[in-house]
Each structure stands twice: as C-alpha cells, then as structure tokens.
C-alpha atoms as a PDB file:
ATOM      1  CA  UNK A   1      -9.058 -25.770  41.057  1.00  0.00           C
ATOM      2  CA  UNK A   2     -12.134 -24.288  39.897  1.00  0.00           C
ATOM      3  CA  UNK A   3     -11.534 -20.417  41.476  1.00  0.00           C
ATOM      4  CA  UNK A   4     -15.103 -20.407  41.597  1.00  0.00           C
ATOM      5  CA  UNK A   5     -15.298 -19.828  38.013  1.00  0.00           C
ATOM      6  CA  UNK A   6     -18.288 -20.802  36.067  1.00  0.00           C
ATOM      7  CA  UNK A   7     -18.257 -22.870  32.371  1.00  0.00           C
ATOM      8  CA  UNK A   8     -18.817 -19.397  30.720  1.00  0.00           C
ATOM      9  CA  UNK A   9     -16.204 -17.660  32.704  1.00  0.00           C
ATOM     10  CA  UNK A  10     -13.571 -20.535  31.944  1.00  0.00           C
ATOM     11  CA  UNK A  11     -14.342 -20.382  28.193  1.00  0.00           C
ATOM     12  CA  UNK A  12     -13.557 -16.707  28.233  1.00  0.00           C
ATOM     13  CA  UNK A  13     -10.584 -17.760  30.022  1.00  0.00           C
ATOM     14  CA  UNK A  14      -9.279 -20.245  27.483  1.00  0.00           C
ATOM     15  CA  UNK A  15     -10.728 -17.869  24.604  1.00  0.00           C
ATOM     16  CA  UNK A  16      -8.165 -14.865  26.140  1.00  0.00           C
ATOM     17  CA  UNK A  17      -5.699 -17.242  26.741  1.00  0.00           C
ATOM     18  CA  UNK A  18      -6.060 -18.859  22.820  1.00  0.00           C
ATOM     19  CA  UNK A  19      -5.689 -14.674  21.806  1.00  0.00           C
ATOM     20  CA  UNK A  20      -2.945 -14.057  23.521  1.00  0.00           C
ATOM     21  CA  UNK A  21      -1.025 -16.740  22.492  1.00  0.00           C
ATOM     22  CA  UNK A  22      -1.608 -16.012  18.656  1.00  0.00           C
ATOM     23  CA  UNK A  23      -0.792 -12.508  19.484  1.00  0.00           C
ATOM     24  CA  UNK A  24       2.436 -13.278  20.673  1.00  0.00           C
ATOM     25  CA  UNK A  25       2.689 -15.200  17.731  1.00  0.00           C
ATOM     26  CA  UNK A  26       2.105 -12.717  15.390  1.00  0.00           C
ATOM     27  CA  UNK A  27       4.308  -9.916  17.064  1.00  0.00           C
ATOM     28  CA  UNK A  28       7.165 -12.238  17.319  1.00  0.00           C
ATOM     29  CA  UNK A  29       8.530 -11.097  13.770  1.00  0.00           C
ATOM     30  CA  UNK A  30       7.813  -7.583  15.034  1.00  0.00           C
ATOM     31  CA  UNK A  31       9.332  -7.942  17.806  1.00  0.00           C
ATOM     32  CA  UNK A  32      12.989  -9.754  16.593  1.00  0.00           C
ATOM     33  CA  UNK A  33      13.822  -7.072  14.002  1.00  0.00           C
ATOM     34  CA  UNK A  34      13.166  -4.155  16.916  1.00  0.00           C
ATOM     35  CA  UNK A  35      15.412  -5.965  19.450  1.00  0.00           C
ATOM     36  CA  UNK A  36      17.849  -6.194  16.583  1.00  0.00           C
ATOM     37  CA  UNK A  37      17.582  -2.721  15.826  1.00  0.00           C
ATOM     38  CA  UNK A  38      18.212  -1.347  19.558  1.00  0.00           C
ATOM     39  CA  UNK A  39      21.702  -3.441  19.452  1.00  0.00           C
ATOM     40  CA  UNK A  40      25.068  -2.517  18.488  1.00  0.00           C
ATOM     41  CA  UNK A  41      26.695  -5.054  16.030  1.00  0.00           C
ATOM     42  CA  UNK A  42      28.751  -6.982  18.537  1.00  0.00           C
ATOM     43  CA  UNK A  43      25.543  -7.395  20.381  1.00  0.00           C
ATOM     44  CA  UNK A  44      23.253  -8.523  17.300  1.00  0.00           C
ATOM     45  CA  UNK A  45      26.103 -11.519  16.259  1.00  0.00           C
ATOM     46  CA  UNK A  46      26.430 -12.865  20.046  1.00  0.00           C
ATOM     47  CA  UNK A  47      23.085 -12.390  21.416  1.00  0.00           C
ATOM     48  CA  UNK A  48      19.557 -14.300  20.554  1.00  0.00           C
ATOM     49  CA  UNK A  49      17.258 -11.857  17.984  1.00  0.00           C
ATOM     50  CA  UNK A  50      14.260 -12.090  20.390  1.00  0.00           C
ATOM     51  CA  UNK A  51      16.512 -10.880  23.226  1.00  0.00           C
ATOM     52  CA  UNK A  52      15.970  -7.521  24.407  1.00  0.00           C
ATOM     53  CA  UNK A  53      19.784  -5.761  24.483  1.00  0.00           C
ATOM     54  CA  UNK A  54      21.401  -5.306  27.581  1.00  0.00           C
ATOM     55  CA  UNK A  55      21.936  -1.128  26.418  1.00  0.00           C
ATOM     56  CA  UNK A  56      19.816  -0.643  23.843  1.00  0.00           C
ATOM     57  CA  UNK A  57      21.028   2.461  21.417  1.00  0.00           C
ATOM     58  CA  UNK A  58      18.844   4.512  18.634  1.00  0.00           C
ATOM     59  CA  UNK A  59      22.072   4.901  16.813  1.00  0.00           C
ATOM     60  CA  UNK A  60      21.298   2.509  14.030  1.00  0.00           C
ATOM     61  CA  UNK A  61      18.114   4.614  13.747  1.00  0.00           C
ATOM     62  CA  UNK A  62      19.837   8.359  13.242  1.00  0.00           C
ATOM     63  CA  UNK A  63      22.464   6.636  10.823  1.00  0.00           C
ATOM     64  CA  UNK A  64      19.708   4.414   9.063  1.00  0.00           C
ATOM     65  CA  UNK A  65      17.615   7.690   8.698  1.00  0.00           C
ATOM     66  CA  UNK A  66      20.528   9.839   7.430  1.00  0.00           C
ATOM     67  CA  UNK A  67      20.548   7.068   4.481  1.00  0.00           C
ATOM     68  CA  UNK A  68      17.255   6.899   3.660  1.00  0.00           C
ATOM     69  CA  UNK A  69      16.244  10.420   3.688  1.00  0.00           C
ATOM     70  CA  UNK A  70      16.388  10.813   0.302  1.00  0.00           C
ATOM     71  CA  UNK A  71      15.073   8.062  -0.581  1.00  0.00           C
ATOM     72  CA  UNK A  72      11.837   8.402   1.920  1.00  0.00           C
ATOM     73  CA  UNK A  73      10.763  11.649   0.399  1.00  0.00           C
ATOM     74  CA  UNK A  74      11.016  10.306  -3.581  1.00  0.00           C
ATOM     75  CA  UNK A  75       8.596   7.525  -2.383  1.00  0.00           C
ATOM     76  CA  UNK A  76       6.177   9.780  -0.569  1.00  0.00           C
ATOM     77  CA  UNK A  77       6.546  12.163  -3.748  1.00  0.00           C
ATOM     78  CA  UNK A  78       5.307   9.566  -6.490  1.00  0.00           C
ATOM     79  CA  UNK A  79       3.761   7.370  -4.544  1.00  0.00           C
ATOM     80  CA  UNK A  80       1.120  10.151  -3.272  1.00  0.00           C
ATOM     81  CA  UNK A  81       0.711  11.362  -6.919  1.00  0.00           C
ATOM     82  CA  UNK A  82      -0.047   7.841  -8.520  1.00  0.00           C
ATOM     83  CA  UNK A  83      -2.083   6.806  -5.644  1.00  0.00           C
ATOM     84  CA  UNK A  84      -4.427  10.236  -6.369  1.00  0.00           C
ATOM     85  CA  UNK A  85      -3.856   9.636 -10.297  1.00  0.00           C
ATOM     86  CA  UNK A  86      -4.856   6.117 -10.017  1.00  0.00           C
ATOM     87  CA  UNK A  87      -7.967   6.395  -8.430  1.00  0.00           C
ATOM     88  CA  UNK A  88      -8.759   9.015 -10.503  1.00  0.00           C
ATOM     89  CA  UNK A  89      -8.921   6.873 -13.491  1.00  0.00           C
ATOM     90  CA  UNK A  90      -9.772   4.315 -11.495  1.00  0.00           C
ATOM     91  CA  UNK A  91     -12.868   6.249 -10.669  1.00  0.00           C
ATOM     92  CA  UNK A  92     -14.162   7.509 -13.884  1.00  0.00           C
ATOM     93  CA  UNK A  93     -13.436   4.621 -15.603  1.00  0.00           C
ATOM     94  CA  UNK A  94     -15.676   2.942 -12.785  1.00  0.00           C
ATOM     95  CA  UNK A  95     -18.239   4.910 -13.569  1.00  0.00           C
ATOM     96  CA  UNK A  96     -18.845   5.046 -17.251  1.00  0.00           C
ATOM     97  CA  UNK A  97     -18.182   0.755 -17.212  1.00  0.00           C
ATOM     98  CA  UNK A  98     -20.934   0.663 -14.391  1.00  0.00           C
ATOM     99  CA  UNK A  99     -23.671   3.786 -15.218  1.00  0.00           C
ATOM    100  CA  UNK A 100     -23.228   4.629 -19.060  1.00  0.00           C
ATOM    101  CA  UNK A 101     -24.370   2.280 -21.126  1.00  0.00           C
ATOM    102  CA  UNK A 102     -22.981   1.113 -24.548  1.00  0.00           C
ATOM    103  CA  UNK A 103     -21.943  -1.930 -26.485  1.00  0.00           C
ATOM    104  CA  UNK A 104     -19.358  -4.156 -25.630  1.00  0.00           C
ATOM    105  CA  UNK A 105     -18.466  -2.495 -22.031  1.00  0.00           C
ATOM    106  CA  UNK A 106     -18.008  -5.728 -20.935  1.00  0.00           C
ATOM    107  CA  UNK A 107     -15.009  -6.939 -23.336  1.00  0.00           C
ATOM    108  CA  UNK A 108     -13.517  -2.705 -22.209  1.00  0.00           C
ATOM    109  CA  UNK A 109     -13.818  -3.960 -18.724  1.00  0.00           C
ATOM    110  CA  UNK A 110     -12.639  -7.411 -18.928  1.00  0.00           C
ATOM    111  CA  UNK A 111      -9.459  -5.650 -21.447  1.00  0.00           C
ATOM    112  CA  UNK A 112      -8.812  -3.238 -18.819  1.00  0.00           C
ATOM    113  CA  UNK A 113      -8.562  -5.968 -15.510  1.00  0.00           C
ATOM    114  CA  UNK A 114      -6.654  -7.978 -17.799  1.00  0.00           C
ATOM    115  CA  UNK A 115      -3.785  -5.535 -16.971  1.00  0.00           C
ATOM    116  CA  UNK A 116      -4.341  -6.950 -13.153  1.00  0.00           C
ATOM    117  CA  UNK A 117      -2.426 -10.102 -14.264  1.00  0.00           C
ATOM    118  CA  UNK A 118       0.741  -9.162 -16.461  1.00  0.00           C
ATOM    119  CA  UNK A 119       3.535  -9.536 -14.495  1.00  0.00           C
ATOM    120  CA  UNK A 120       5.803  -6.460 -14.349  1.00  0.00           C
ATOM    121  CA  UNK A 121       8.837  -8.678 -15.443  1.00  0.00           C
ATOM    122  CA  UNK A 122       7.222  -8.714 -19.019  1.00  0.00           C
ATOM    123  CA  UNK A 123       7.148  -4.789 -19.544  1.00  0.00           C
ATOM    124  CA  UNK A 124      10.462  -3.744 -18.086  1.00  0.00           C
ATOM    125  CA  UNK A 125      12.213  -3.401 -21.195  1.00  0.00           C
ATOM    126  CA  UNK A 126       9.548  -1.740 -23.568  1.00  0.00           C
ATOM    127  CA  UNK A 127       8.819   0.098 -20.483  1.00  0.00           C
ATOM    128  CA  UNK A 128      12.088   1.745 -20.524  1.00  0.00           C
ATOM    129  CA  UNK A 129      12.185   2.173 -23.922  1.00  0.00           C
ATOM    130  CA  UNK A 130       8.946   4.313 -23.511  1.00  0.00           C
ATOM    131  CA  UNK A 131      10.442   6.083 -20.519  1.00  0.00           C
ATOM    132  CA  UNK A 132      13.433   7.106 -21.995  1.00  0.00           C
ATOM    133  CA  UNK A 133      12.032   7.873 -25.778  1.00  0.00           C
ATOM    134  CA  UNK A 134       9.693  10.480 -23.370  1.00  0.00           C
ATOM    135  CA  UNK A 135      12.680  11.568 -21.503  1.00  0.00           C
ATOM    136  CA  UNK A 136      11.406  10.754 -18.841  1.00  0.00           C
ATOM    137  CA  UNK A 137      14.120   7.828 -17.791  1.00  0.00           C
ATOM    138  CA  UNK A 138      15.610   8.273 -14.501  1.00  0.00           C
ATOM    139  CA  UNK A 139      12.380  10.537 -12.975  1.00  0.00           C
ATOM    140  CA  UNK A 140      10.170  10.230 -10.657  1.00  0.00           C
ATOM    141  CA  UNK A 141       8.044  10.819 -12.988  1.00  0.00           C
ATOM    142  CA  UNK A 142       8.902   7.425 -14.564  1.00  0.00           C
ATOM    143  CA  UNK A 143       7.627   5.951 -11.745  1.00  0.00           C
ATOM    144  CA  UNK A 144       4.394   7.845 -11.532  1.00  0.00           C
ATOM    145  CA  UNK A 145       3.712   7.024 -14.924  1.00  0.00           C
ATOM    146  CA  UNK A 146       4.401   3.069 -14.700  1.00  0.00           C
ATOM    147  CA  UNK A 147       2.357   3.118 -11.113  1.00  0.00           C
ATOM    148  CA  UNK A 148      -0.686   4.679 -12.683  1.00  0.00           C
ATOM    149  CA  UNK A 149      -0.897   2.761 -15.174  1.00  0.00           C
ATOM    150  CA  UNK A 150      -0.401  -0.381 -13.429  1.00  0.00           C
ATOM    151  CA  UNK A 151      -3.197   1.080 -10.636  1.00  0.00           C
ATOM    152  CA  UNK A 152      -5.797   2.094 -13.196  1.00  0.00           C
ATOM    153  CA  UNK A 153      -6.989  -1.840 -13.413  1.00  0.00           C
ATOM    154  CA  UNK A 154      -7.642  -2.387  -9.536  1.00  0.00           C
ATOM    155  CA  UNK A 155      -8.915   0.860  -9.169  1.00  0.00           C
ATOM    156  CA  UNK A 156     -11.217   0.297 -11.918  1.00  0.00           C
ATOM    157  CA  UNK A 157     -12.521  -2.833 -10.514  1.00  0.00           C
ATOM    158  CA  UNK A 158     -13.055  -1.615  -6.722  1.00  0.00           C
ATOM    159  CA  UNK A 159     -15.108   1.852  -8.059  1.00  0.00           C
ATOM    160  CA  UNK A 160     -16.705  -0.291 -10.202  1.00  0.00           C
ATOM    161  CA  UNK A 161     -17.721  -3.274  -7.893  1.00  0.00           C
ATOM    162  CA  UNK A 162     -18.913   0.113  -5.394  1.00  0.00           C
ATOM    163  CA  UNK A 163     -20.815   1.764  -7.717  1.00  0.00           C
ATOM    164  CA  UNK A 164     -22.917  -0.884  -8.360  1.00  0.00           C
ATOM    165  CA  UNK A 165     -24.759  -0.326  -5.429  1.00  0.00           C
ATOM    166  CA  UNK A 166     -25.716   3.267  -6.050  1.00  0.00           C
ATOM    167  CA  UNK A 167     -29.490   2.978  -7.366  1.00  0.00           C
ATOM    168  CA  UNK A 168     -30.105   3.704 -11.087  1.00  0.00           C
ATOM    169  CA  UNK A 169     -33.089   5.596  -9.651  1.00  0.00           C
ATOM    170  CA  UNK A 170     -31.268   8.044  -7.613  1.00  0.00           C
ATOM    171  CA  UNK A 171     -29.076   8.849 -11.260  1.00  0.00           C
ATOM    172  CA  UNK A 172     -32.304   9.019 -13.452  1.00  0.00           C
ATOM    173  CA  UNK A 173     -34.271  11.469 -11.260  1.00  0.00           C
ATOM    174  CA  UNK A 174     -31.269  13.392 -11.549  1.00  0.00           C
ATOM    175  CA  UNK A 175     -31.490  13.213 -15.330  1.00  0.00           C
ATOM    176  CA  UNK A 176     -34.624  14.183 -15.072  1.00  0.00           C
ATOM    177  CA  UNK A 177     -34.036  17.272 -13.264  1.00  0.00           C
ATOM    178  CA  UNK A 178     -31.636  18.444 -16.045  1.00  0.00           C
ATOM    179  CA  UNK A 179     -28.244  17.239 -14.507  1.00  0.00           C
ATOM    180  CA  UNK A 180     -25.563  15.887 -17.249  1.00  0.00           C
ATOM    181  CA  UNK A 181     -23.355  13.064 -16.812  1.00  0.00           C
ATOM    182  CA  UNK A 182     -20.140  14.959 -15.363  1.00  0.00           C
ATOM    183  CA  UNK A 183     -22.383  16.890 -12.619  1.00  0.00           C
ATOM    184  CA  UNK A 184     -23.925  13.534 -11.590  1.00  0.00           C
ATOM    185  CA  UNK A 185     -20.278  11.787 -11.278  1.00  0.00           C
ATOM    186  CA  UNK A 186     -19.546  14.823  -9.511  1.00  0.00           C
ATOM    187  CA  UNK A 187     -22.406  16.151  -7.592  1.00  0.00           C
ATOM    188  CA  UNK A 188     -24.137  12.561  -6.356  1.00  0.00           C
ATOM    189  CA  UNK A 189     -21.853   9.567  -7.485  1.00  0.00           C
ATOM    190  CA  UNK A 190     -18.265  11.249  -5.673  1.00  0.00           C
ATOM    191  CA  UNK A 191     -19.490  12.266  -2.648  1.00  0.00           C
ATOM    192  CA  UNK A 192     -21.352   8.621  -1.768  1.00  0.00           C
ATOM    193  CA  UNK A 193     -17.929   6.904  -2.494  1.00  0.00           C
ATOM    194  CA  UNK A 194     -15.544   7.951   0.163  1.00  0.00           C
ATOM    195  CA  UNK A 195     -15.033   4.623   1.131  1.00  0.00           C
ATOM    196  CA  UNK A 196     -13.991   3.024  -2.015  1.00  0.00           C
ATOM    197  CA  UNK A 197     -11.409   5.818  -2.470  1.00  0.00           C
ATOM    198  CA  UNK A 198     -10.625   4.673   1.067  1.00  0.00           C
ATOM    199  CA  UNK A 199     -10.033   1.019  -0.056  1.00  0.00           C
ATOM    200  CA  UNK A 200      -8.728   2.161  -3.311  1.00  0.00           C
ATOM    201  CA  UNK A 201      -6.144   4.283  -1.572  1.00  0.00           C
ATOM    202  CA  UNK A 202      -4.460   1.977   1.000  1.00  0.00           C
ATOM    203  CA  UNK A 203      -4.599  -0.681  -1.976  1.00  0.00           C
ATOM    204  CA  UNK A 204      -2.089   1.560  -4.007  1.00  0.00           C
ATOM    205  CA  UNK A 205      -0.617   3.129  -1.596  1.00  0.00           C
ATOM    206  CA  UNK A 206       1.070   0.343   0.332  1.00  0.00           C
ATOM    207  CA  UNK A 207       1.021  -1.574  -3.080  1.00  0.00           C
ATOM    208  CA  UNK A 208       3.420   1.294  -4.665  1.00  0.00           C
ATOM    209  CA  UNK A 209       5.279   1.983  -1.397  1.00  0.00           C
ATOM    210  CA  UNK A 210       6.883  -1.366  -0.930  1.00  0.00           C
ATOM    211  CA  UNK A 211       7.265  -1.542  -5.098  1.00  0.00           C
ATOM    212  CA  UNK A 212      10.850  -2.300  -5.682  1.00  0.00           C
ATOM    213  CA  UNK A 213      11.848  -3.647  -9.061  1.00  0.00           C
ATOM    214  CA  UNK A 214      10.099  -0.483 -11.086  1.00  0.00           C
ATOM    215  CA  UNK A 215      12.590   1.760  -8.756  1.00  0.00           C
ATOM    216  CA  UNK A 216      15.182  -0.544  -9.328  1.00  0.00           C
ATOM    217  CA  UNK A 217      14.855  -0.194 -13.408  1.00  0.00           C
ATOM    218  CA  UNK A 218      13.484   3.266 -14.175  1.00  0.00           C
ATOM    219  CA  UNK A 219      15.465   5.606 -11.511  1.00  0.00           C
ATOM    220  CA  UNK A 220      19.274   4.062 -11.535  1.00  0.00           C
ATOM    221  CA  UNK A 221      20.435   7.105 -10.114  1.00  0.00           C
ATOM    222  CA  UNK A 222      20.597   7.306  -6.436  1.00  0.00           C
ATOM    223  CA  UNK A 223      19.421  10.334  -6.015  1.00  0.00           C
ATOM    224  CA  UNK A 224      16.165   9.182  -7.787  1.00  0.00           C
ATOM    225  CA  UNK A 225      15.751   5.895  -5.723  1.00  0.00           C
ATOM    226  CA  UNK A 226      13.132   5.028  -4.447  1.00  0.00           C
ATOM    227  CA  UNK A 227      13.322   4.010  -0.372  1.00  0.00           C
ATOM    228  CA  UNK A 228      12.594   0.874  -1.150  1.00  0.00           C
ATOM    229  CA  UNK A 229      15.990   0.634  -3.578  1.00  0.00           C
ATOM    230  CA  UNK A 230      18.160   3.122  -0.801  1.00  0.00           C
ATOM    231  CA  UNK A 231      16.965   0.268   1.945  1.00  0.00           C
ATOM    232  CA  UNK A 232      18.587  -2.490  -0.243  1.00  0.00           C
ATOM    233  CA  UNK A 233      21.860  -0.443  -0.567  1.00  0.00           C
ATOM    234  CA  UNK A 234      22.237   0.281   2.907  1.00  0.00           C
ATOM    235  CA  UNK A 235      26.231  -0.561   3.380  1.00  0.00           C
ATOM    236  CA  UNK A 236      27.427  -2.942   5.403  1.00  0.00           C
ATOM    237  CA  UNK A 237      24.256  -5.225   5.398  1.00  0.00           C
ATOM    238  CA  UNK A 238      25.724  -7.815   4.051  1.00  0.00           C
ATOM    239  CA  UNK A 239      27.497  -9.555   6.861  1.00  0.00           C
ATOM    240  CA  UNK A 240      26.218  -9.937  10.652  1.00  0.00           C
ATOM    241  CA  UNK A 241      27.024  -6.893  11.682  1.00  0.00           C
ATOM    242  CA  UNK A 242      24.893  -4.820   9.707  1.00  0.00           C
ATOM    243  CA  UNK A 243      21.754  -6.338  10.895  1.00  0.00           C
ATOM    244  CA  UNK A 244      20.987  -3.945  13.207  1.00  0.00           C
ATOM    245  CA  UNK A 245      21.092  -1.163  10.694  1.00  0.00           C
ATOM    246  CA  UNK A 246      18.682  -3.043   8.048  1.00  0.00           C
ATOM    247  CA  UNK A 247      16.711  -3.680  10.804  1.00  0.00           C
ATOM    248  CA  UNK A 248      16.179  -0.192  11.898  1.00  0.00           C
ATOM    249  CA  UNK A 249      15.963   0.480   8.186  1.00  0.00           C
ATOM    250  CA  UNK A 250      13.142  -1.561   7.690  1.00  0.00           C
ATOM    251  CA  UNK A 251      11.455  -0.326  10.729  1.00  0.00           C
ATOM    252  CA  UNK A 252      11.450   3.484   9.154  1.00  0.00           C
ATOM    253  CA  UNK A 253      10.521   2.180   5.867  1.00  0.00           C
ATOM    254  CA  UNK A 254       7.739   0.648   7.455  1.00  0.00           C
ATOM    255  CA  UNK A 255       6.665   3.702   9.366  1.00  0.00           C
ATOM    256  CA  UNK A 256       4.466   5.471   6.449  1.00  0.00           C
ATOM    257  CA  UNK A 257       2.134   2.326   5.628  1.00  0.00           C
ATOM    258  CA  UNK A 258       1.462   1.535   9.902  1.00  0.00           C
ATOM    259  CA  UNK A 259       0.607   5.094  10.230  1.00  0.00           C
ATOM    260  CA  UNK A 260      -1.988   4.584   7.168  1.00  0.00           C
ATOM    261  CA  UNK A 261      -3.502   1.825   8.676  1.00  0.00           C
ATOM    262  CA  UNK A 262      -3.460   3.061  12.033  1.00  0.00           C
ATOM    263  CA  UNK A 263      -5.629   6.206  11.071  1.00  0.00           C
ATOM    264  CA  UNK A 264      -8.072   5.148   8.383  1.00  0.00           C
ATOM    265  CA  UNK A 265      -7.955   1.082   9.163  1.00  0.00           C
ATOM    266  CA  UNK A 266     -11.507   1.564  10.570  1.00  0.00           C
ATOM    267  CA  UNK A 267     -12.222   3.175   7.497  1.00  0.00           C
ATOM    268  CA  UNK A 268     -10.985   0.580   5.373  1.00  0.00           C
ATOM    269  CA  UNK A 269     -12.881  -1.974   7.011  1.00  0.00           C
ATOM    270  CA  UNK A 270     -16.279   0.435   6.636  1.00  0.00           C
ATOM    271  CA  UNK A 271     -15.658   0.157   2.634  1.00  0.00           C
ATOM    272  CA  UNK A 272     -15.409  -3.212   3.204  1.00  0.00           C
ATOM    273  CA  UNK A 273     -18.871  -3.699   4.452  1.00  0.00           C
ATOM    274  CA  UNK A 274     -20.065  -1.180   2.444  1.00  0.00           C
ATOM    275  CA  UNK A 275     -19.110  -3.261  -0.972  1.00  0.00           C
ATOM    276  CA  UNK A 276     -16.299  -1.613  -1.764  1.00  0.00           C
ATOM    277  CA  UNK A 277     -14.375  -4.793  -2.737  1.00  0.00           C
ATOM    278  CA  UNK A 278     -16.562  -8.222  -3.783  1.00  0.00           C
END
C-alpha cells in the first residue's frame, strides 16, 4: 500500500522514520536515569530503568538538592571566574601570537599548546605543593588558579585560530590613524570576536564544570567541594537503593551546562562557521 504517496514523499517518510529512531536512541540514556529518579528505592530495585514509575515522587530531587547545595554554588563560583580568566589570557595571548610580530612566536605558541596535552595526573602533587606553599590549599581559589592555567592553552589556540581571519589591513589603517596596540585589541579586534569567546566559553565552562579530580585534590574539605566531588559522596549510593538519588543528583548537576547550550548553542555553532575553531 502505496497511500498515494509519491517516491519523494516515501523518502521523507523513511528519512523521518530513520530520525526518529536515532532520536529515541539517543534519549534512551536520558530517559533511564529520569525514570530512575521519579522512583522510590523499592521501586528502582524491582522495576525495569526505562519504566516510567507507577507514582512518580520529586523527593529524591529536594533531598538530592539539599546535598548538593553547597557544592552547586562553589562550582558556579570558580568555574565562572576561570572561564572569564581563561579567555582572558586566552585572548591576549591570541592576539600578540597572531598580530604582533617577533622572533620565534612560533616555538611561544607551540610551548604554550603543549600544555593542551599533559595529563593532570602528572601535576597533582607539585600542584599542591604550589597551592599550599601560596596558602591557597583547600580554596576555591585553588581551583581557579589550576583551571586557568590549564584553560590558557585552548583558549589560546581558538582566539588565535579566529583572529586569523581579521585582515592585517583593517589593523594597519588603524596604525595609521594613530591607534596603539592595546586600543586596537580593544577598540577593533574585541568587539569582532564575540563568537570565539562564545566557543571559548562553553569549551571551559562545561570542561571545568564536570572537572572532578582537581576538586577531589585541592579542596578536601567539604565545604570547599566542588559539585562534582558532593555528587560522588552522596550517601547511600552505593547499593540499589540509592540509585534514584544519584540519579536525580546527576540530573541537577547536569542542569547548569543544558541551560548553556540551550541559550547560546546557536551561538556556538555561528563561531563555528565563523572559524572560531579549525
């Protein structure tokens, strides 16, 4: 049965058809964690994960955010302050590699994206050793420090792979006309690169959000972790029964990177397109 449907109708049929199965595909792990979440813990050991619960209850989501309070607004805290400090850095360092010329800014750039690949295993320990000979061991500010740092090389790379595109011309005429190299960065070269910041931003951002071994080492106080640290402490997750509150756990954690890609995803894929990222 044809339904009167011509070739180019049924291909849009199987296309849609092709979609919607991947999409139920891909929400699948979405969806078995928030069926988990909505159950009590007698439910979550004797019913099926993908199974929506008979009486679902937003109990496991009060007590799960009662536990992670703390521990949500340290991660907004730093992570918002190295994101900015990041791409900062990021930025100038962007620029001067990209628009000021000088001998041997290649080896400066190639030292500073080394810093891309060195895994944070290898620093821990002189990393605390810096953090606490600052006295800064056990702060947020710990982690703000280690983030930066650890941001500067990705941020340098994405300004720098952006700025390329900005005409030479467009900074020479500006020369000419008696501007100096801080009021061209910040006059002409800032303003055209909202959209790496864009890219640059949700990079760190999500990248220091979900971080968990630097909150793990630097802040061993618990009223310094990190929510990433508070979500793997969350009692009573260890046996069935506390599924449903690591569940709804995860789903709060979760909540402050979906609303960042919700809202400036567009925006992200605009820097994209605009060469933001090689």
């Amino acid at each position: 049965m044809d339904f009167g449907l011509n070739q180019l109708d049924k291909n849009r049929v199987v296309l849609y058809a092709v979609l919607l199965g991947l999409l139920v595909l891909f929400l699948l792990p979405l969806w078995s964690p928030l069926m988990t979440a909505l159950k009590t813990a007698k439910q979550s050991i004797t019913t099926p994960p993908i199974q929506p619960p008979l009486h679902p209850t937003l109990a496991t989501f009060g007590e799960a955010l009662s536990r992670l309070d703390t521990g949500l607004k340290n991660s907004i805290i730093f992570t918002s302050v190295a994101t900015v400090l990041s791409m900062i850095f990021g930025s100038v360092a962007g620029f001067v590699l990209t628009k000021i010329k000088f001998k041997g800014s290649r080896w400066v750039f190639l030292a500073i994206l080394f810093g891309m690949f060195i895994p944070y295993q290898v620093v821990l320990i002189p990393l605390v050793r810096i953090m606490r000979g600052l006295g800064l061991f056990n702060t947020l500010w710990s982690l703000v420090l280690a983030h930066s740092a650890y941001g500067i090389p990705i941020c340098t790379l994405i300004f720098r792979n952006f700025f390329g595109y900005i005409p030479d011309s467009l900074l020479e005429s500006a020369r000419t006309a008696g501007a100096g190299t801080w009021t061209i960065f910040r006059r002409i070269v800032l303003p055209l690169s909202k959209m790496a910041f864009v890219v640059a931003g949700i990079f760190q951002f999500t990248s220091i959000w979900n971080n968990f071994l630097f909150g793990l080492v630097l802040t061993p106080s618990q009223a310094k972790y990190p929510v990433t640290v508070a979500l793997a402490n969350l009692k009573g997750t260890t046996s069935a029964g506390g599924f449903p509150l690591l569940m709804a756990g995860g789903f709060i954690t979760a909540i402050p990177v979906l609303i960042i890609y919700l809202f400036l995803g567009r925006y992200l894929m605009r820097g994209y397109m605009a060469g933001a990222v090689k």
